[in-house]
Protein backbone atom coordinates (compact mmCIF):
# COMPACT_ATOMS: atom_id res chain seq x y z
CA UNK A 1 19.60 -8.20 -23.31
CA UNK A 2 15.64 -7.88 -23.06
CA UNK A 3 14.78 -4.78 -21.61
CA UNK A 4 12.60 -4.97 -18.37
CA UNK A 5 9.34 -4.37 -18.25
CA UNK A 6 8.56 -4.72 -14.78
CA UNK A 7 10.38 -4.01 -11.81
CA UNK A 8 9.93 -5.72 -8.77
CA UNK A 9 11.00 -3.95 -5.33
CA UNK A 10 10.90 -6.24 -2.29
CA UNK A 11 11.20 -5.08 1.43
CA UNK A 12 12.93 -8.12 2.95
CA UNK A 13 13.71 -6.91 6.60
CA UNK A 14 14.40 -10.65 8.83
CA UNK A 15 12.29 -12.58 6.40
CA UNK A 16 14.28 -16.18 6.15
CA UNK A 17 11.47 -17.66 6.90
CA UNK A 18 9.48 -16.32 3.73
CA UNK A 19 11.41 -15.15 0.81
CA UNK A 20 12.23 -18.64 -0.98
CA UNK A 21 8.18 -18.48 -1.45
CA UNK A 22 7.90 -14.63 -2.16
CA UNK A 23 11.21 -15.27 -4.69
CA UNK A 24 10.22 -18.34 -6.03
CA UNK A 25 6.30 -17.10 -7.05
CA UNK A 26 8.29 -14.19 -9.21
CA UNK A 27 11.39 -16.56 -10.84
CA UNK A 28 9.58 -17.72 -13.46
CA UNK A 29 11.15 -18.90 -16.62
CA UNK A 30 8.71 -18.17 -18.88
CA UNK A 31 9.01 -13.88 -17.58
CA UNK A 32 12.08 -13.61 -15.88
CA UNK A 33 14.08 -12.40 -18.81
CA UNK A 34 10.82 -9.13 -18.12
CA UNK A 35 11.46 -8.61 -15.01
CA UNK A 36 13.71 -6.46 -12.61
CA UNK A 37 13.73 -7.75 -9.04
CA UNK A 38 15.58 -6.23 -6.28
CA UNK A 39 15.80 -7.76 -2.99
CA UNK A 40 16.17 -4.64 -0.74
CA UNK A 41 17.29 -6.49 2.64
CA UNK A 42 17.16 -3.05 5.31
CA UNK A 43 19.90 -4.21 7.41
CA UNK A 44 18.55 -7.41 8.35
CA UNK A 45 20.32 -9.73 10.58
CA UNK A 46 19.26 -13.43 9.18
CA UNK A 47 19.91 -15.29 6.69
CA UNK A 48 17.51 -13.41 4.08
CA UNK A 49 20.25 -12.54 1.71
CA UNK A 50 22.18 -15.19 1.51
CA UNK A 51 18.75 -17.08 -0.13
CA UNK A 52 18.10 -14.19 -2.44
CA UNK A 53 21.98 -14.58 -3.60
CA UNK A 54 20.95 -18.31 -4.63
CA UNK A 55 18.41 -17.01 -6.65
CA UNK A 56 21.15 -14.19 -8.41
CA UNK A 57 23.57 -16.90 -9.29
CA UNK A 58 20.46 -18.46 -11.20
CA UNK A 59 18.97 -14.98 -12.75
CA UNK A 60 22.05 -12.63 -12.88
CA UNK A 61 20.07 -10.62 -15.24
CA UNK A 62 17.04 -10.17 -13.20
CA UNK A 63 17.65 -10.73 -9.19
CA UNK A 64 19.68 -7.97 -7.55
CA UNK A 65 20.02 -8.49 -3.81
CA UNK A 66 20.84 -5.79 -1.79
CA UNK A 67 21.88 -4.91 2.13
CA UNK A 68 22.01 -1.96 3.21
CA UNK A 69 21.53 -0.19 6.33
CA UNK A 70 18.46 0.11 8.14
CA UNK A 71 16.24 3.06 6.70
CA UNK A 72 12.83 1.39 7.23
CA UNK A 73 10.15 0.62 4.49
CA UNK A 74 10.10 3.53 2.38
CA UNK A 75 14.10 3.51 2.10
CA UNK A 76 13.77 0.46 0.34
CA UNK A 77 11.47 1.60 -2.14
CA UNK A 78 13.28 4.39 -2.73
CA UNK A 79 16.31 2.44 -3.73
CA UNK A 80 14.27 0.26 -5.88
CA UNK A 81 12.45 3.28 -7.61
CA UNK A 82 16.03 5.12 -7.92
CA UNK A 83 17.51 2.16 -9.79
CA UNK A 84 14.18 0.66 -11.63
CA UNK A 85 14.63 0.35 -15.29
CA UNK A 86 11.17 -1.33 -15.73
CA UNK A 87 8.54 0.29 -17.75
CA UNK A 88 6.10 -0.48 -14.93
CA UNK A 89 6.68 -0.79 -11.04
CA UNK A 90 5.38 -3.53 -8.10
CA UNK A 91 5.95 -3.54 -4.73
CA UNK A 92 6.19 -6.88 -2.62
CA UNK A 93 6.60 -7.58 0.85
CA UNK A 94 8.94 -10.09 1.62
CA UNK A 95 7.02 -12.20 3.92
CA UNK A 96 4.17 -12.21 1.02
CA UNK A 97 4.05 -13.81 -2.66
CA UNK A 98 2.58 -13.84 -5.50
CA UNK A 99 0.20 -15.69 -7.45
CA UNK A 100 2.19 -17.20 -10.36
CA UNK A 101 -0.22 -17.87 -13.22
CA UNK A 102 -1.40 -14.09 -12.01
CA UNK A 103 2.00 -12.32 -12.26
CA UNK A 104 2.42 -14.50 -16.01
CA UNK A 105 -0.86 -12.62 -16.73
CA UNK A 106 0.33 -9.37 -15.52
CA UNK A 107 3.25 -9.48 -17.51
CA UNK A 108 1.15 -10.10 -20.69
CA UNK A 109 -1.27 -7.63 -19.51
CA UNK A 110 1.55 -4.79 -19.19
CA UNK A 111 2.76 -5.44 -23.04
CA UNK A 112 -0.51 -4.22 -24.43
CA UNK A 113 -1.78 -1.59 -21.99
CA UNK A 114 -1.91 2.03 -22.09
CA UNK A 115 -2.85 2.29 -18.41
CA UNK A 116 -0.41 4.43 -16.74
CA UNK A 117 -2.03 2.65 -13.02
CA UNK A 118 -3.18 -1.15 -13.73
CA UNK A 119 -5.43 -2.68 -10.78
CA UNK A 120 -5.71 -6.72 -10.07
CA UNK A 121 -7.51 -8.85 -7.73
CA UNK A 122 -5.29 -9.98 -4.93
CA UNK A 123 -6.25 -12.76 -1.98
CA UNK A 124 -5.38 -12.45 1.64
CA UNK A 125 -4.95 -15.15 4.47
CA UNK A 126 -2.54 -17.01 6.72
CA UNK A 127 -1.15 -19.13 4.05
CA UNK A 128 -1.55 -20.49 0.47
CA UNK A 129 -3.95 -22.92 1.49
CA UNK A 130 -6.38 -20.58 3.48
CA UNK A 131 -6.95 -17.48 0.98
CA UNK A 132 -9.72 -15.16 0.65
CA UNK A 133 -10.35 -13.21 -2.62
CA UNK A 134 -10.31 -9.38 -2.60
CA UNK A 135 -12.33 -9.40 -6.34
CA UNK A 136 -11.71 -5.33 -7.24
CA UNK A 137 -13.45 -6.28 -10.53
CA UNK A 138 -16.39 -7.06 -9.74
CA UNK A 139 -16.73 -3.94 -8.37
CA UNK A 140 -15.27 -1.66 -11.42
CA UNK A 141 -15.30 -3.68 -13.78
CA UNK A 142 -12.66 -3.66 -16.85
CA UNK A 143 -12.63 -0.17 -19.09
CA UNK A 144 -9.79 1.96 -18.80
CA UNK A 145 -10.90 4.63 -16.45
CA UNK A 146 -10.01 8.59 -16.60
CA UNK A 147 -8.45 9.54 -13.54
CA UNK A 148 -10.11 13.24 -13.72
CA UNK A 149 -13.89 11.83 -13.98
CA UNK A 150 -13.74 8.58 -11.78
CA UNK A 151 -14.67 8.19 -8.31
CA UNK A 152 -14.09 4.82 -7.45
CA UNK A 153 -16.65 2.12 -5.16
CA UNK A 154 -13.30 0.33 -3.87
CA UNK A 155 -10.86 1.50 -1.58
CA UNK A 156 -7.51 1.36 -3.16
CA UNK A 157 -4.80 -0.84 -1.54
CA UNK A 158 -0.95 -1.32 -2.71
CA UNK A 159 -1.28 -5.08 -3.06
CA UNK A 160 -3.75 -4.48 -6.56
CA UNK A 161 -1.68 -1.45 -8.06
CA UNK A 162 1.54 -1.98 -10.95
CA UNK A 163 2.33 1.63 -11.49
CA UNK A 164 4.41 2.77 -14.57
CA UNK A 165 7.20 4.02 -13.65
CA UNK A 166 6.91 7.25 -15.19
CA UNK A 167 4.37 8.09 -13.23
CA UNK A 168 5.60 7.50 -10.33
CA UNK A 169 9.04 9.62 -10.74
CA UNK A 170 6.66 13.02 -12.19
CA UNK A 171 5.14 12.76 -9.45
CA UNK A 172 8.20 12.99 -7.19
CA UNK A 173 7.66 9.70 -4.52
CA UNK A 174 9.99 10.05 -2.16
CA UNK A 175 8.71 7.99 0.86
CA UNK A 176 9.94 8.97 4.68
CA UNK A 177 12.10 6.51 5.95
CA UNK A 178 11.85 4.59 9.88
CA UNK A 179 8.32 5.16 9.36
CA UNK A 180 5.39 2.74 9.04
CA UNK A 181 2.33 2.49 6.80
CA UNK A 182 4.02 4.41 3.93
CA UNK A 183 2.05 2.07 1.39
CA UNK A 184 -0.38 5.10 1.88
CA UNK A 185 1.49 7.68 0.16
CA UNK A 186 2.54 4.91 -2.55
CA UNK A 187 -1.13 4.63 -3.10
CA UNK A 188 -2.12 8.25 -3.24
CA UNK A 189 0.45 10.25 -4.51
CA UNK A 190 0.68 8.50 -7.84
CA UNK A 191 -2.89 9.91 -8.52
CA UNK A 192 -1.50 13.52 -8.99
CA UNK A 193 0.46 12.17 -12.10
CA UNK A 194 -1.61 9.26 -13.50
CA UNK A 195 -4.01 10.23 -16.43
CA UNK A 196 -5.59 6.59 -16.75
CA UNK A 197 -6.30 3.37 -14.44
CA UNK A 198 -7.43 0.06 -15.58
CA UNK A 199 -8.79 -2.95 -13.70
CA UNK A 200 -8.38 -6.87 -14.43
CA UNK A 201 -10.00 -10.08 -13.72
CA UNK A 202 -7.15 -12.16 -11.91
CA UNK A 203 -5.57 -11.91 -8.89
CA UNK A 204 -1.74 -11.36 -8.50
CA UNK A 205 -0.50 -10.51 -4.55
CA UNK A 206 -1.09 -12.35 -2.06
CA UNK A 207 -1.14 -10.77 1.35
CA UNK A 208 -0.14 -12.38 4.39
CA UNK A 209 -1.70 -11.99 7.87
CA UNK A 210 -1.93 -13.40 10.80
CA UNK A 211 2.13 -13.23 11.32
CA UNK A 212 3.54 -11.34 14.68
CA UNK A 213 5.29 -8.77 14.61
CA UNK A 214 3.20 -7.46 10.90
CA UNK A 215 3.03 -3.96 11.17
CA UNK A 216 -1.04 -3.95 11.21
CA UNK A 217 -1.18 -5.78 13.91
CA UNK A 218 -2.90 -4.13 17.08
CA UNK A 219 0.03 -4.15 18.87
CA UNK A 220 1.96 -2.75 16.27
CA UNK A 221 -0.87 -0.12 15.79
CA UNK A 222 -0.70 0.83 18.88
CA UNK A 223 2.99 0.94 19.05
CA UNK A 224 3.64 3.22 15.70
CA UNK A 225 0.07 5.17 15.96
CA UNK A 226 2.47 8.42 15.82
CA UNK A 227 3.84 8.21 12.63
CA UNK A 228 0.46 7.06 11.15
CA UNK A 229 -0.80 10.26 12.43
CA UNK A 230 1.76 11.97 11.01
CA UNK A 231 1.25 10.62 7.38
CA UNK A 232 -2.56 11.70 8.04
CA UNK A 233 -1.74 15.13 7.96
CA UNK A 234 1.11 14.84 5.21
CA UNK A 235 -1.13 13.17 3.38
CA UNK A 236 -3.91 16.25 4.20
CA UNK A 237 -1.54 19.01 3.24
CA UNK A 238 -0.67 17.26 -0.15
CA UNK A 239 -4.39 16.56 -1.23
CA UNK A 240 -5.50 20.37 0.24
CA UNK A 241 -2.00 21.43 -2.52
CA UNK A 242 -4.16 19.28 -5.67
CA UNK A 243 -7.18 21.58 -5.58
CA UNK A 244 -6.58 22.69 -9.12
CA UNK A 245 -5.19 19.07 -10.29
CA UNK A 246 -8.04 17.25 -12.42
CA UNK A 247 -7.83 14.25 -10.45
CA UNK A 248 -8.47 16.03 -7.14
CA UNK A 249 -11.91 14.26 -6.69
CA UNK A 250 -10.23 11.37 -6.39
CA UNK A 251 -7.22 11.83 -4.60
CA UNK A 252 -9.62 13.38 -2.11
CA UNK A 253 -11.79 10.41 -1.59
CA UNK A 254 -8.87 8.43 -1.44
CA UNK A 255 -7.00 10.88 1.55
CA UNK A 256 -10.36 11.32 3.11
CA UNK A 257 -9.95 7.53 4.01
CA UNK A 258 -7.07 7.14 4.86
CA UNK A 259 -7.68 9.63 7.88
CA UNK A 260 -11.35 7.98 8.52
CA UNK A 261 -8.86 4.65 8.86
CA UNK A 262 -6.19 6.83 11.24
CA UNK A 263 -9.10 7.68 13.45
CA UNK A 264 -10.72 4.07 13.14
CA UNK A 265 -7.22 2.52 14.17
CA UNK A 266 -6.52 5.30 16.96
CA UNK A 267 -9.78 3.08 18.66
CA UNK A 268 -7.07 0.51 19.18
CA UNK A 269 -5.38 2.65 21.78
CA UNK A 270 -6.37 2.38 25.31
CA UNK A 271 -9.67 3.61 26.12
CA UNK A 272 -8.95 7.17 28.28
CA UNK A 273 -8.89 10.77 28.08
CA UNK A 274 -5.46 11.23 26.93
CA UNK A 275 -6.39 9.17 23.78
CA UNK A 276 -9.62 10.57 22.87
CA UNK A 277 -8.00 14.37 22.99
CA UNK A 278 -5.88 12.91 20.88
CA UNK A 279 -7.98 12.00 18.62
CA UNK A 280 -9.37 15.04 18.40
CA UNK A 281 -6.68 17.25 18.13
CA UNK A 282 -6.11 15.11 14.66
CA UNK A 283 -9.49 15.76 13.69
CA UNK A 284 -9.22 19.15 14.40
CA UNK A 285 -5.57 19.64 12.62
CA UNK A 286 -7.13 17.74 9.77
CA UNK A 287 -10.08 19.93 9.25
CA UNK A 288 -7.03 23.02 9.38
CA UNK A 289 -5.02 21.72 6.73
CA UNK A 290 -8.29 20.59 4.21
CA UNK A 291 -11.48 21.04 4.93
CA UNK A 292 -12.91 18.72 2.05
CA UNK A 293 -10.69 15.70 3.69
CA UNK A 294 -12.27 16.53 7.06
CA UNK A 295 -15.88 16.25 5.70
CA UNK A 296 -15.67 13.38 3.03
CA UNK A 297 -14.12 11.37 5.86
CA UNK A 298 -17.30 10.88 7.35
CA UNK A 299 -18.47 9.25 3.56
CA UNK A 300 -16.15 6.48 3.81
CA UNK A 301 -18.03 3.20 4.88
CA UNK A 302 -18.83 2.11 8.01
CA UNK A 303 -15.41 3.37 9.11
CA UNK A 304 -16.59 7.51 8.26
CA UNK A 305 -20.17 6.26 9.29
CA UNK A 306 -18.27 5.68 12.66
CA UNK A 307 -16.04 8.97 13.11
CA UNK A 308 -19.69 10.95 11.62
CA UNK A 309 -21.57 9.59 14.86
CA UNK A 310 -18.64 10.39 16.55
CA UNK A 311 -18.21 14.18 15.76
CA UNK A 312 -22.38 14.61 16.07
CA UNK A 313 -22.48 13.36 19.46
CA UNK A 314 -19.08 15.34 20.83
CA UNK A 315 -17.46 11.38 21.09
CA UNK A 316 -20.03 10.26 23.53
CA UNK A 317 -19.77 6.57 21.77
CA UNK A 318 -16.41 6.81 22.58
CA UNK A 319 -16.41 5.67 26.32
CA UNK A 320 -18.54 2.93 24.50
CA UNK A 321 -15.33 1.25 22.86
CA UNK A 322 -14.50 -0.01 26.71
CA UNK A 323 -16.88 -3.35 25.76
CA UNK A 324 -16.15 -2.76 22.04
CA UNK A 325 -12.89 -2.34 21.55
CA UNK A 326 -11.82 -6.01 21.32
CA UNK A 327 -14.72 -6.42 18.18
CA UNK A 328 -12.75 -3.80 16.06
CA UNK A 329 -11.15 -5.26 12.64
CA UNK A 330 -7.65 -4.50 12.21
């Protein structure tokens, strides 16, 4: 048999509706015998496995669905990362897909890299016809980059990252599970372990919004702001324990914002004193646990620009977000 090189985990909670797409954009004949993709379905109640079992009886050797019971996001990429074989590792949402000719590339890509974190393009929209390009590229442009001297002009999102696998078991991911917006730690813990990241030219996920019930929409924000704030601080305490790690200047810009983003989202709560204390007391735990995170927040676009007005004028702006709030971007 072929050994994998790339494992695919997808979270496929209730998605019917969407995983023939999301399976059918990774079955490809000319890779499949590459790949290793597990359908993780989290105790779903549909009829999401019995369409990823159609697509085992047709790639025993690569498709592995799997139900289990509910453990939220993380559990399932735990499972997937417990049982990968690949040499490198992609996460998929089950109500997204990807960009065939892109993952073909990918594949290629992975043969002849020595990345240990390769970054693509990836699009974003409603649905295949109405897609928006998120060109990482452009902005980094394509030489393998060395983690400990590379501050990066993009944000870093889990759609654009295949991780090798390796990396991402020395550096211990273990996600928490019943919790929401893990994808941060996915992003940033990697960094601890990675030596080298490398960015290419074609785009590979693509993201799907606009869908109730998504987990970043505002009522879902508002919903599950707790354990965001949570992973703000976890994510706080682990960059303030990488001071003497090479890469710290860059897990640091990456942590600092992800808690300018906690802040920017805790906008979306209703507009009172009970919310803006506690935002505060997060800024104010924050700036306990890591100073640097606390100050390089305010550096992170218009989003630290934001919280930086904020702390200067003791959240006077705040009352502000009355008329505003419904212009946030979410």
């Amino acid at each position: 048999m072929t050994s994998k090189l790339l494992t695919i985990s997808i979270a496929a909670y209730n998605v019917e509706a969407f995983i023939e797409q999301a399976l059918s954009s990774v079955c490809l004949p000319e890779i499949i015998d590459r790949l290793e993709i597990f359908v993780v379905d989290d105790g779903g109640t549909d009829g999401t496995m019995e369409i990823a079992r159609r697509f085992a009886e047709r790639y025993p050797a690569s498709v592995f669905p799997v139900h289990k019971e509910n453990g939220g996001y993380g559990s399932t990429v735990n499972y997937s990362l417990a049982h990968a074989t690949g040499d490198f590792f992609k996460l998929l949402d089950g109500d997204d897909w990807f960009d065939s000719e892109g993952l073909v590339r990918l594949v290629e890509t992975l043969e002849k890299t020595g990345a240990d974190i390769v970054m693509t393009n990836y699009q974003i929209g409603p649905d295949p016809e109405h897609l928006t390009l998120r060109d990482y590229y452009a902005e980094e442009g394509g030489d393998v980059k060395d983690l400990s001297r590379f501050t990066a002009k993009s944000d870093f999102g889990m759609w654009a990252m295949t991780f090798r696998t390796a990396v991402l078991r020395a550096c211990r991911l273990n996600l928490p599970e019943h919790t929401l917006y893990t994808d941060a730690l996915v992003v940033s813990y990697p960094l601890s372990a990675a030596k080298t990241m490398q960015y290419f030219d074609f785009s590979v996920y693509c993201y799907r919004v606009g869908r109730d019930g998504q987990s970043m929409s505002r009522q879902s924000i508002v919903k599950h702001c707790p354990e965001m704030i949570r992973l703000d601080v976890r994510l706080a305490e682990y960059c303030a324990g990488q001071m003497n790690n090479p890469n710290y200047p860059i897990i640091r810009k990456r942590v600092s914002e992800y808690h300018a983003g906690t802040v920017h989202f805790m906008l979306l709560l209703p507009v009172c004193r009970k919310s803006l204390r506690e935002i505060k007391d997060l800024d104010k735990r924050i700036r306990a646990v890591s100073e640097d995170v606390y100050r390089f927040a305010e550096h992170a676009g218009h989003t630290g620009a934001l919280l930086r007005l904020m702390r200067r004028t003791a959240y006077v702006p705040y009352w502000g977000m009355l008329f505003l709030q419904g212009m946030l971007k979410y």
